[in-house]
PDB file of N, CA and C in Angstrom:
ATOM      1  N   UNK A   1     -94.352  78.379 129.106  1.00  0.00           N
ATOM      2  CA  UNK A   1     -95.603  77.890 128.578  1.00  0.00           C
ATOM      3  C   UNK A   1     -95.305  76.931 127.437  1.00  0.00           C
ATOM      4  N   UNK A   2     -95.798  75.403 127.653  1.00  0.00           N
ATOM      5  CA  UNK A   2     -95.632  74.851 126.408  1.00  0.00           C
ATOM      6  C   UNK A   2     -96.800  74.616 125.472  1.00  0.00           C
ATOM      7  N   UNK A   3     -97.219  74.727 124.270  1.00  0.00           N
ATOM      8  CA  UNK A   3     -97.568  74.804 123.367  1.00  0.00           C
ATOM      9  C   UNK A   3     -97.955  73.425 122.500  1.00  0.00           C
ATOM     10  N   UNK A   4     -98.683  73.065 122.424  1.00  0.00           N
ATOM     11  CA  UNK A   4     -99.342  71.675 122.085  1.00  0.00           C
ATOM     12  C   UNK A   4    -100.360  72.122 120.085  1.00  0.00           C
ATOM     13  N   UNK A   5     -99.482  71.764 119.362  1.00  0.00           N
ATOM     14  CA  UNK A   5    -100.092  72.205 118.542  1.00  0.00           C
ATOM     15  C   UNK A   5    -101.300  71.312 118.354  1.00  0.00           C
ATOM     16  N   UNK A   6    -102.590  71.539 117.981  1.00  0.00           N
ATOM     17  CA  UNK A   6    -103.700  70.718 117.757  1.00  0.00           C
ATOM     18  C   UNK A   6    -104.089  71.071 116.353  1.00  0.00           C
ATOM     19  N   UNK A   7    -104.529  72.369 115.616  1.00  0.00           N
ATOM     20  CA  UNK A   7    -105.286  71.998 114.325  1.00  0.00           C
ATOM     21  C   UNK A   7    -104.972  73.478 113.404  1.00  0.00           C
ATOM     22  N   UNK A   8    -104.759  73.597 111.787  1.00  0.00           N
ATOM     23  CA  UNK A   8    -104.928  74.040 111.465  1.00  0.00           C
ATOM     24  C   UNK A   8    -106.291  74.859 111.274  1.00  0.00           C
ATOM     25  N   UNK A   9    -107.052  76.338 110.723  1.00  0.00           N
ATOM     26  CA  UNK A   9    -108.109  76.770 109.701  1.00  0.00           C
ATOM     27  C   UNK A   9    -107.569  78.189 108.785  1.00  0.00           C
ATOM     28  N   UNK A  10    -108.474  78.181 108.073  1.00  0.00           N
ATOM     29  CA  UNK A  10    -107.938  79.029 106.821  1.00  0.00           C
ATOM     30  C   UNK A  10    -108.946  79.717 107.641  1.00  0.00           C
ATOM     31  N   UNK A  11    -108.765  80.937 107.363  1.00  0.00           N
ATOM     32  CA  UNK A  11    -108.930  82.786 107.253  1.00  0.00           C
ATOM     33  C   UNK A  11    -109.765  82.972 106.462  1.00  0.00           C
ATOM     34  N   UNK A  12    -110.931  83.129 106.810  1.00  0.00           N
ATOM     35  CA  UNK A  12    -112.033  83.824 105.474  1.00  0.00           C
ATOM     36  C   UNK A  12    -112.027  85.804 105.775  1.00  0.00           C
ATOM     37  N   UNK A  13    -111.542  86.071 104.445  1.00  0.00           N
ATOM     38  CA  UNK A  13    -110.894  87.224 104.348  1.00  0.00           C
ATOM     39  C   UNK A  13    -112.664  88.168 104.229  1.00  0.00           C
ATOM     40  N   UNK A  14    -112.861  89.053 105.044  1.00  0.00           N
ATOM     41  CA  UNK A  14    -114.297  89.424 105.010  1.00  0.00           C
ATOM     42  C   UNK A  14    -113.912  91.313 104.566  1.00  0.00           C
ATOM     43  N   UNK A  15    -114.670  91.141 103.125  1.00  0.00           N
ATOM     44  CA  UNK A  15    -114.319  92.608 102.713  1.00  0.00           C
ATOM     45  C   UNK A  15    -114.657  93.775 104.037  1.00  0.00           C
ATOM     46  N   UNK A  16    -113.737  94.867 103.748  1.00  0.00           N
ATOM     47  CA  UNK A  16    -113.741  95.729 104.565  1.00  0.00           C
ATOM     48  C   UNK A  16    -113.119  95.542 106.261  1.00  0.00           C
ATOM     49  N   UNK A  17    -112.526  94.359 106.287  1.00  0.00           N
ATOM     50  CA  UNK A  17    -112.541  93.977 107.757  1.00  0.00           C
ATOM     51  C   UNK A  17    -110.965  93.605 107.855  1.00  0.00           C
ATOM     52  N   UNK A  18    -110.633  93.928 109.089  1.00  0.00           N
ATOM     53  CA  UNK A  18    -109.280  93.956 109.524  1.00  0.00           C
ATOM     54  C   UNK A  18    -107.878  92.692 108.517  1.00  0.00           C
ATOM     55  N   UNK A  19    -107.328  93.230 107.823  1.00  0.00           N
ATOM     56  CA  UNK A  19    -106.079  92.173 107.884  1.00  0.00           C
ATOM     57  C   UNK A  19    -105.585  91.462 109.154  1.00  0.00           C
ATOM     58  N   UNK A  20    -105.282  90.689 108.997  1.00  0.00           N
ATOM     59  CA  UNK A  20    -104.657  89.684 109.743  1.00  0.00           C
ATOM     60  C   UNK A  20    -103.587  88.923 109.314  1.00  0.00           C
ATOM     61  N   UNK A  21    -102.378  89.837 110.211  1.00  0.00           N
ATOM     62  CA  UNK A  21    -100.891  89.902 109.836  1.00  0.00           C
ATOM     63  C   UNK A  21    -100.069  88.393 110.361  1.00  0.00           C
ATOM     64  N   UNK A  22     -99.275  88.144 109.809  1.00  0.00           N
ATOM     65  CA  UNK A  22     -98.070  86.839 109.897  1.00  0.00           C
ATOM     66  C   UNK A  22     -97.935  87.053 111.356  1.00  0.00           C
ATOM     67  N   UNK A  23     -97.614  86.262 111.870  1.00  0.00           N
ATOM     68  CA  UNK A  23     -96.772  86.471 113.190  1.00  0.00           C
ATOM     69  C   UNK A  23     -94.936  86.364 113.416  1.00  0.00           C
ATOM     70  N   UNK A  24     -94.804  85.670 112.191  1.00  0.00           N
ATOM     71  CA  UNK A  24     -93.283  85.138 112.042  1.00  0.00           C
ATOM     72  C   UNK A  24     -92.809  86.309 110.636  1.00  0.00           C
ATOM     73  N   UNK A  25     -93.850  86.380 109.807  1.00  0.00           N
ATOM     74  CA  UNK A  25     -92.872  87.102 108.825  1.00  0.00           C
ATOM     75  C   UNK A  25     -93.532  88.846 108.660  1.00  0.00           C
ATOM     76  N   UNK A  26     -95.097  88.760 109.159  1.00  0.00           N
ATOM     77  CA  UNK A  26     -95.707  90.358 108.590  1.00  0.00           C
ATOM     78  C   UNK A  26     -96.189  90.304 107.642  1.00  0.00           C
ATOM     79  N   UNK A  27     -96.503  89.579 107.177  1.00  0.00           N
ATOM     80  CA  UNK A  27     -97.427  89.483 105.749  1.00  0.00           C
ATOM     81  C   UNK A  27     -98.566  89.027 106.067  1.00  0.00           C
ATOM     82  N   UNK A  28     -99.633  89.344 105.528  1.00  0.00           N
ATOM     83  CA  UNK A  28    -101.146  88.696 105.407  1.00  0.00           C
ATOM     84  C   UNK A  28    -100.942  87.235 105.917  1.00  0.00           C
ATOM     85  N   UNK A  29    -101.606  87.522 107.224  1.00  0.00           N
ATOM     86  CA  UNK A  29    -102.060  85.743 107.630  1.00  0.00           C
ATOM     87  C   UNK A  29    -103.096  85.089 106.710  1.00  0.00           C
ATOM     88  N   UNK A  30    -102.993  83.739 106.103  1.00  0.00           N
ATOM     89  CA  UNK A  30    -104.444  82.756 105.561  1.00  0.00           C
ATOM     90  C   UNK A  30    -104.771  81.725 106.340  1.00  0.00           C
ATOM     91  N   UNK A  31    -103.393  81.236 107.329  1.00  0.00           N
ATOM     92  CA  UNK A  31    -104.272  80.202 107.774  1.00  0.00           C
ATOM     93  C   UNK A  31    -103.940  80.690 109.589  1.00  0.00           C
ATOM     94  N   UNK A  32    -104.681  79.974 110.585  1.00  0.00           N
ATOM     95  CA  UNK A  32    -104.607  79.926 111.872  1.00  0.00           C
ATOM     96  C   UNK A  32    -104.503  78.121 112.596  1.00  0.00           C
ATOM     97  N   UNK A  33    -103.590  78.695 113.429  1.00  0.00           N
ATOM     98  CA  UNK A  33    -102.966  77.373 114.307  1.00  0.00           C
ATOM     99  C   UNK A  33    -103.016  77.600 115.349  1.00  0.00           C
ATOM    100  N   UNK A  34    -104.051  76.690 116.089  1.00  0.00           N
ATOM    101  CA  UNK A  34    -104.443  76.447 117.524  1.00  0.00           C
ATOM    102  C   UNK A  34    -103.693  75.659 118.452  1.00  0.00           C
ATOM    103  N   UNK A  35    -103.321  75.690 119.583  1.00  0.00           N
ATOM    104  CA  UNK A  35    -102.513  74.773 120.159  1.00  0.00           C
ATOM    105  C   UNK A  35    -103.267  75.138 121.951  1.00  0.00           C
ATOM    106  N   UNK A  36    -102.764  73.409 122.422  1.00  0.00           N
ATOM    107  CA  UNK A  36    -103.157  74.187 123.829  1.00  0.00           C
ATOM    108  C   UNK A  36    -102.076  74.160 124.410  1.00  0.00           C
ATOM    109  N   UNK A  37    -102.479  74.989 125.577  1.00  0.00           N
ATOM    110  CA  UNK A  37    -101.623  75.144 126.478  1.00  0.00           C
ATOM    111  C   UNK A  37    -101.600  75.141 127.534  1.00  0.00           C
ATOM    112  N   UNK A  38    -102.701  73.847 128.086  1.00  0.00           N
ATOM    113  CA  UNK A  38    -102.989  73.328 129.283  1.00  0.00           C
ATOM    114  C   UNK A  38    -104.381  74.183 129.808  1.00  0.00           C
ATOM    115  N   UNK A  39    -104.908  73.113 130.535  1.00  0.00           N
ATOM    116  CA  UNK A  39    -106.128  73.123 130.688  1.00  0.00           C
ATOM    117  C   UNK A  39    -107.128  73.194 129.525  1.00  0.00           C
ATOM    118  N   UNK A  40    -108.387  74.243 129.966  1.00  0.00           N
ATOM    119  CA  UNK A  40    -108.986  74.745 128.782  1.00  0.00           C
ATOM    120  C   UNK A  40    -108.781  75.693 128.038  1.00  0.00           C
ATOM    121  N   UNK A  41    -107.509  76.421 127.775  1.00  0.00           N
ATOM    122  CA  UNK A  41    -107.130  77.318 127.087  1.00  0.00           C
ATOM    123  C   UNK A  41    -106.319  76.688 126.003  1.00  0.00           C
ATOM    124  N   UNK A  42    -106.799  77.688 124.959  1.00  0.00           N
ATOM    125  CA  UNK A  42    -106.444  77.352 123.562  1.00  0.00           C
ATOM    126  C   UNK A  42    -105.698  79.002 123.170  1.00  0.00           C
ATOM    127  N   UNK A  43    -104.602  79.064 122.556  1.00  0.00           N
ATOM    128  CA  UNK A  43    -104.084  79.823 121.831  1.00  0.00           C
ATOM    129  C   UNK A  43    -104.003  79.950 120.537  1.00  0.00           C
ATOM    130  N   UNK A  44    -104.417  81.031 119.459  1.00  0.00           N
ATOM    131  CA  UNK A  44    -104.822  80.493 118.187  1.00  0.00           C
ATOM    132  C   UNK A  44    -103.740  81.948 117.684  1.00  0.00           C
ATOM    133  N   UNK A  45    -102.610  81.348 116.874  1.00  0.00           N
ATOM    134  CA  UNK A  45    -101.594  82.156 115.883  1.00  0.00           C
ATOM    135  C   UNK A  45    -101.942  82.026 114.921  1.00  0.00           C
ATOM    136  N   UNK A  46    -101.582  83.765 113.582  1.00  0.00           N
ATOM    137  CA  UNK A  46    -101.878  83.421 112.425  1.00  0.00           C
ATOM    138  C   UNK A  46    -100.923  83.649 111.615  1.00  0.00           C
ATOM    139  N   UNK A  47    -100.693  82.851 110.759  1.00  0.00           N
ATOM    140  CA  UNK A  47     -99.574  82.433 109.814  1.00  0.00           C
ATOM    141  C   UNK A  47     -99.797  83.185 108.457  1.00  0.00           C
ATOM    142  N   UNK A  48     -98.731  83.267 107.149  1.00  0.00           N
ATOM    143  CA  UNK A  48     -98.944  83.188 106.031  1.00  0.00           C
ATOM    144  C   UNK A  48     -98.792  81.587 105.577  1.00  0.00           C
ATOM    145  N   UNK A  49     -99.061  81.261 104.402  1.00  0.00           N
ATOM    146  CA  UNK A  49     -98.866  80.397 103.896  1.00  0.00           C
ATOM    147  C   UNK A  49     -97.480  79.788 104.004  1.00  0.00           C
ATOM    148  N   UNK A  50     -96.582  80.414 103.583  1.00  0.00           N
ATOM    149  CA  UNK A  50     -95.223  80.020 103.445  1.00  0.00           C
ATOM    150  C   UNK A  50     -94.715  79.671 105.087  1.00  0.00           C
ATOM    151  N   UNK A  51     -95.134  80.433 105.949  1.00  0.00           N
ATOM    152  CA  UNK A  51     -94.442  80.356 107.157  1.00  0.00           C
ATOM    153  C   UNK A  51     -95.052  78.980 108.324  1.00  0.00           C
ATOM    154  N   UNK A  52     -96.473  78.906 107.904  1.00  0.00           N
ATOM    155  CA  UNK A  52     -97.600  77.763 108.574  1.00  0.00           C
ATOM    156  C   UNK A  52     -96.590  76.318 108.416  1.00  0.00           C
ATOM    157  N   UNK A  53     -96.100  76.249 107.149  1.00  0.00           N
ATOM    158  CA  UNK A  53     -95.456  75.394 107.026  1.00  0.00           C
ATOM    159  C   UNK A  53     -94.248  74.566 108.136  1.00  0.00           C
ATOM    160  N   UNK A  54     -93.864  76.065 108.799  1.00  0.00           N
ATOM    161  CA  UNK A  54     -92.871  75.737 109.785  1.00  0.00           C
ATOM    162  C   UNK A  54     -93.374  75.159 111.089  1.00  0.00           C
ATOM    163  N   UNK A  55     -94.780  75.984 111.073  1.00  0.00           N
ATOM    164  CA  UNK A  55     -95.089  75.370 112.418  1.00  0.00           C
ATOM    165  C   UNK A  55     -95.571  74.104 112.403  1.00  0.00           C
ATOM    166  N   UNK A  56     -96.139  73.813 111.462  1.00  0.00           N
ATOM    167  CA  UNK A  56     -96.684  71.747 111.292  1.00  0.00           C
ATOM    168  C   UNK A  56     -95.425  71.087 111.385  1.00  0.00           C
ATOM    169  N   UNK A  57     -94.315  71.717 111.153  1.00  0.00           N
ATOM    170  CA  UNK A  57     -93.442  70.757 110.875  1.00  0.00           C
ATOM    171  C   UNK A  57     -93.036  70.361 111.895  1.00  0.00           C
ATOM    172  N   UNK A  58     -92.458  71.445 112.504  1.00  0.00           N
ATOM    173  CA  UNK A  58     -92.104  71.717 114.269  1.00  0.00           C
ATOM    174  C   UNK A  58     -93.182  70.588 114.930  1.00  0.00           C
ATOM    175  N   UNK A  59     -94.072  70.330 114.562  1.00  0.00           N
ATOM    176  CA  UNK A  59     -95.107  69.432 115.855  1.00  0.00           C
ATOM    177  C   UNK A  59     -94.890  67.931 115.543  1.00  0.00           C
TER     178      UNK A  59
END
């Protein structure tokens, strides 16, 4: 599957409601990165700050 990155959004953190963990490191995700991956499907990963960095770069 290849992976087409398209757009960053930040995480609005909603009291009482699930964390939403790093995917690369395990820490609190803030932002999310969408990419497609052919057709109409979109895949959306969530990052910490420090780690988001890697994936913009990568594209």
């Amino acid at each position: 599957m290849k992976k087409k990155f398209m757009s960053l959004r930040s995480i609005i953190a909603v009291p009482n409601g699930k964390t939403k963990i790093c995917k690369t490191c395990g820490n609190t995700a803030t932002q999310e990165a969408l990419f497609n991956v052919g057709g109409d499907i979109t895949v959306i990963e969530r990052y910490c700050i420090t780690c988001v960095t890697n994936v913009t770069a990568r594209s």
